[in-house]
N, C-alpha and C. Protein backbone atom coordinates (compact mmCIF):
# COMPACT_ATOMS: atom_id res chain seq x y z
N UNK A 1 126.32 108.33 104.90
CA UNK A 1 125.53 108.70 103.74
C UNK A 1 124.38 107.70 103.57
N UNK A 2 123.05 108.29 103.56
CA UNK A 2 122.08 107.12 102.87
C UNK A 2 122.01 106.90 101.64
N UNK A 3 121.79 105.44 101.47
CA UNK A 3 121.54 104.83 100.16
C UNK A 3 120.21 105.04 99.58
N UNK A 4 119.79 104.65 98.48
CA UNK A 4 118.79 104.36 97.57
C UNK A 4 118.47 102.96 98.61
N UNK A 5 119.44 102.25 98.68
CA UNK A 5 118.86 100.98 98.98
C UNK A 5 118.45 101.12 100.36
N UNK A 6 118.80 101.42 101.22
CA UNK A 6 119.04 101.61 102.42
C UNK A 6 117.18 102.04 102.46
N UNK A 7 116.70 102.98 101.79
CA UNK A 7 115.41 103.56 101.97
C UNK A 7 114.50 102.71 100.82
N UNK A 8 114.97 101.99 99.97
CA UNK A 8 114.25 100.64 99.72
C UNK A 8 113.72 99.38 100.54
N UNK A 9 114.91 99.42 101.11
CA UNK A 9 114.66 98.11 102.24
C UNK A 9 113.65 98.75 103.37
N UNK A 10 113.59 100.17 103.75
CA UNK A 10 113.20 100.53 104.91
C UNK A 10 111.42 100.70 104.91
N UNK A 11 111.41 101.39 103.48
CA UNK A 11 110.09 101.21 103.19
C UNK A 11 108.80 99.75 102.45
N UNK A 12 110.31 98.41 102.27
CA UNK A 12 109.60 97.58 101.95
C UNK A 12 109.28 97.02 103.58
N UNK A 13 110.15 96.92 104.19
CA UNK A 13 110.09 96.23 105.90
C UNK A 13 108.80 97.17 105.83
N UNK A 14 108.13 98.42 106.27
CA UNK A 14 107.36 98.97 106.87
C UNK A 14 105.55 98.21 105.91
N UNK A 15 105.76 98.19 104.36
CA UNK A 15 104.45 97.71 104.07
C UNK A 15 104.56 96.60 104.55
N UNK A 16 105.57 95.63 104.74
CA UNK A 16 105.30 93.87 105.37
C UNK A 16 104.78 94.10 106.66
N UNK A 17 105.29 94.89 107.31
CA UNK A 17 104.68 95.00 108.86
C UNK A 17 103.25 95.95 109.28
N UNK A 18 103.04 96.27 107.74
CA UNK A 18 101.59 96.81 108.00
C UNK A 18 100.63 96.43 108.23
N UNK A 19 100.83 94.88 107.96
CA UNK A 19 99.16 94.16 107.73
C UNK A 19 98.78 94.27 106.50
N UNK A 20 98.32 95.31 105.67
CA UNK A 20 97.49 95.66 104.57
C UNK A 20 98.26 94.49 103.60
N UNK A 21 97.40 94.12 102.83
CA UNK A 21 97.57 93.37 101.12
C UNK A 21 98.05 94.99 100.63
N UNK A 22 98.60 94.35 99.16
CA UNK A 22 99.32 94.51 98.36
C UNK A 22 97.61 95.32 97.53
N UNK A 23 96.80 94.84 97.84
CA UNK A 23 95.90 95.06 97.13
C UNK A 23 94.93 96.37 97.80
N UNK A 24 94.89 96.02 98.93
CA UNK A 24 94.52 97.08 99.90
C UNK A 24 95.65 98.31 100.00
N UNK A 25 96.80 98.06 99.92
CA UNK A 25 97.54 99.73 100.13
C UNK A 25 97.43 100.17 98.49
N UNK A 26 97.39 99.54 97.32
CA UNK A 26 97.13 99.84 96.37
C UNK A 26 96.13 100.53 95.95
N UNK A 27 94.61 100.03 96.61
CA UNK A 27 93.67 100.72 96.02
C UNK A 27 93.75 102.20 96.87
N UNK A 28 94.61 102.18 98.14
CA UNK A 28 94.74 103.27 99.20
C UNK A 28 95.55 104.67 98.76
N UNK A 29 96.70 103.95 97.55
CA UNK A 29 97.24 104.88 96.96
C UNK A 29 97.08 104.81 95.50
N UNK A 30 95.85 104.51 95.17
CA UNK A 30 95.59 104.74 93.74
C UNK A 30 96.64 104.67 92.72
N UNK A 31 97.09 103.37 93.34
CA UNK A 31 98.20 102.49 92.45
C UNK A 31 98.14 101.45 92.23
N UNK A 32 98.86 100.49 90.87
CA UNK A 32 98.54 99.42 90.65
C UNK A 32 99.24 98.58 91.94
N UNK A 33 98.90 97.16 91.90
CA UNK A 33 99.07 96.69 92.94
C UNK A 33 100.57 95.79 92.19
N UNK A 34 100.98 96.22 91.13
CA UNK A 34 102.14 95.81 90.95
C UNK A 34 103.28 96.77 91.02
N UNK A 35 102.73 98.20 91.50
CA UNK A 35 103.57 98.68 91.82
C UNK A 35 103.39 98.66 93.63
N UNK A 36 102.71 98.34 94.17
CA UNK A 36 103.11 98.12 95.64
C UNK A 36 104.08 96.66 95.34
N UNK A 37 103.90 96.03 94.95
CA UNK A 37 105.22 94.99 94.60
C UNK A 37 106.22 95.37 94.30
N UNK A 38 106.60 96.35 93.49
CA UNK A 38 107.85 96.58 93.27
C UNK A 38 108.70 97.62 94.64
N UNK A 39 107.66 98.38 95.20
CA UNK A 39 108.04 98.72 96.17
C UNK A 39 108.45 97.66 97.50
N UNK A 40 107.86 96.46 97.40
CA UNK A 40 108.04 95.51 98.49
C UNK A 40 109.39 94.76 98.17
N UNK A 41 109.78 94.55 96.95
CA UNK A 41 110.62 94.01 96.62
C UNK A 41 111.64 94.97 95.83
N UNK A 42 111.80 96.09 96.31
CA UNK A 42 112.47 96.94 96.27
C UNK A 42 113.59 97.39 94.77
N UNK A 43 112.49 97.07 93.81
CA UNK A 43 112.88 97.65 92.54
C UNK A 43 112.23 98.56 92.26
N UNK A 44 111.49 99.43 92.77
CA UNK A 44 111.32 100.98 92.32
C UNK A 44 110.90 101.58 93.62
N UNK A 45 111.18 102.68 93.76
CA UNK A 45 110.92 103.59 94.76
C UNK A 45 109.55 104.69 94.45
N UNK A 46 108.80 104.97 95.60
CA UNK A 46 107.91 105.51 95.33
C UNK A 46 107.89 106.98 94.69
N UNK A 47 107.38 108.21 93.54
CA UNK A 47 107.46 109.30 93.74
C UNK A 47 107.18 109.99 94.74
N UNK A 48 107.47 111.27 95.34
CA UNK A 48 107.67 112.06 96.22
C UNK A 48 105.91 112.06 96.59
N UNK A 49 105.15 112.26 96.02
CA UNK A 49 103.98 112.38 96.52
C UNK A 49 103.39 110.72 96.94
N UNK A 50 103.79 110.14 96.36
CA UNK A 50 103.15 108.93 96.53
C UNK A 50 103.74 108.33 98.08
N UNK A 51 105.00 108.58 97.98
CA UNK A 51 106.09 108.39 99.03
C UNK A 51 105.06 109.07 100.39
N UNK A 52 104.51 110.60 100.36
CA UNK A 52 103.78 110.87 101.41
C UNK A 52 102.76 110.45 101.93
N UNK A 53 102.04 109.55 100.44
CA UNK A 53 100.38 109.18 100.75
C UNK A 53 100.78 107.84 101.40
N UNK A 54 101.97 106.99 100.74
CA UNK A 54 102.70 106.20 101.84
C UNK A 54 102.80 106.06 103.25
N UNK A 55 103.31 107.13 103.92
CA UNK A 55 103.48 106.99 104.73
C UNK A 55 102.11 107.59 105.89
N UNK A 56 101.44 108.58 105.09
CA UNK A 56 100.09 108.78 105.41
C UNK A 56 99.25 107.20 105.87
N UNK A 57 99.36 106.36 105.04
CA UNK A 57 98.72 105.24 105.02
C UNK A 57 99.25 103.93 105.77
N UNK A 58 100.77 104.30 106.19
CA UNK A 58 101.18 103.19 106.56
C UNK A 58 101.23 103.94 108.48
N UNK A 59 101.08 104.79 108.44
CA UNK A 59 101.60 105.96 109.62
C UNK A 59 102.92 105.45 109.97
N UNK A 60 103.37 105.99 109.00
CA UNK A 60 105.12 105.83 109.22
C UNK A 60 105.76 106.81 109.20
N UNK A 61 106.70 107.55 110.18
CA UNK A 61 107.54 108.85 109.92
C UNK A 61 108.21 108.89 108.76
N UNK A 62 108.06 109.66 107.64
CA UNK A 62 108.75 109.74 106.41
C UNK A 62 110.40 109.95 107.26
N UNK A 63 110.99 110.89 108.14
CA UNK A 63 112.00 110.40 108.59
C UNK A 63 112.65 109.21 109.01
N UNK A 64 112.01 108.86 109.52
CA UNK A 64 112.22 107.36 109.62
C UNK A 64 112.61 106.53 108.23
N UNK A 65 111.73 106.27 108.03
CA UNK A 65 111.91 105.51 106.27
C UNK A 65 113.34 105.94 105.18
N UNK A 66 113.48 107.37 105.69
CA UNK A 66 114.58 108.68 104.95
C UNK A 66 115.71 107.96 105.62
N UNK A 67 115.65 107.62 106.83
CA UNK A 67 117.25 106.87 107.42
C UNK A 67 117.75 108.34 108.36
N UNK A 68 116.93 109.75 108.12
CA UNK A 68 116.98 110.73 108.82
C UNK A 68 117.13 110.69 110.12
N UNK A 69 116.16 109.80 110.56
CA UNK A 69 116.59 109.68 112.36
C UNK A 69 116.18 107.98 113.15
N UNK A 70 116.56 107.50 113.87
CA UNK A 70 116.49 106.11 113.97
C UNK A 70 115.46 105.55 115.04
């Protein structure tokens, strides 16, 4: 079964290994840059759309991140 956490941790590992600031994927997803923090440090999870512009931006398989396939 996947966790909440499990796809917390997966999508904070993927913005650390992006390169981009906190400030740069922020202005990318027209979010505050304290919520790319909370996503890095894995107290809130992104909404479903944001979650796509996510991975749009990070080019990350939303499966992947989902724990769907490895």
């Amino acid at each position: 079964m996947i966790t909440q956490e499990q796809i917390r941790k997966r999508i904070a590992e993927e913005i650390g290994r992006s390169g981009m600031t906190q400030k740069q994927l922020a202005a990318c997803l027209q979010v505050s840059q304290q919520t790319i923090s909370a996503y890095r440090c894995g107290s809130k999870l992104p909404a479903l759309d944001t979650f796509a512009n996510l991975c749009a931006a990070l080019d990350a398989d939303p499966a992947e991140l989902l724990g769907l396939k490895d």
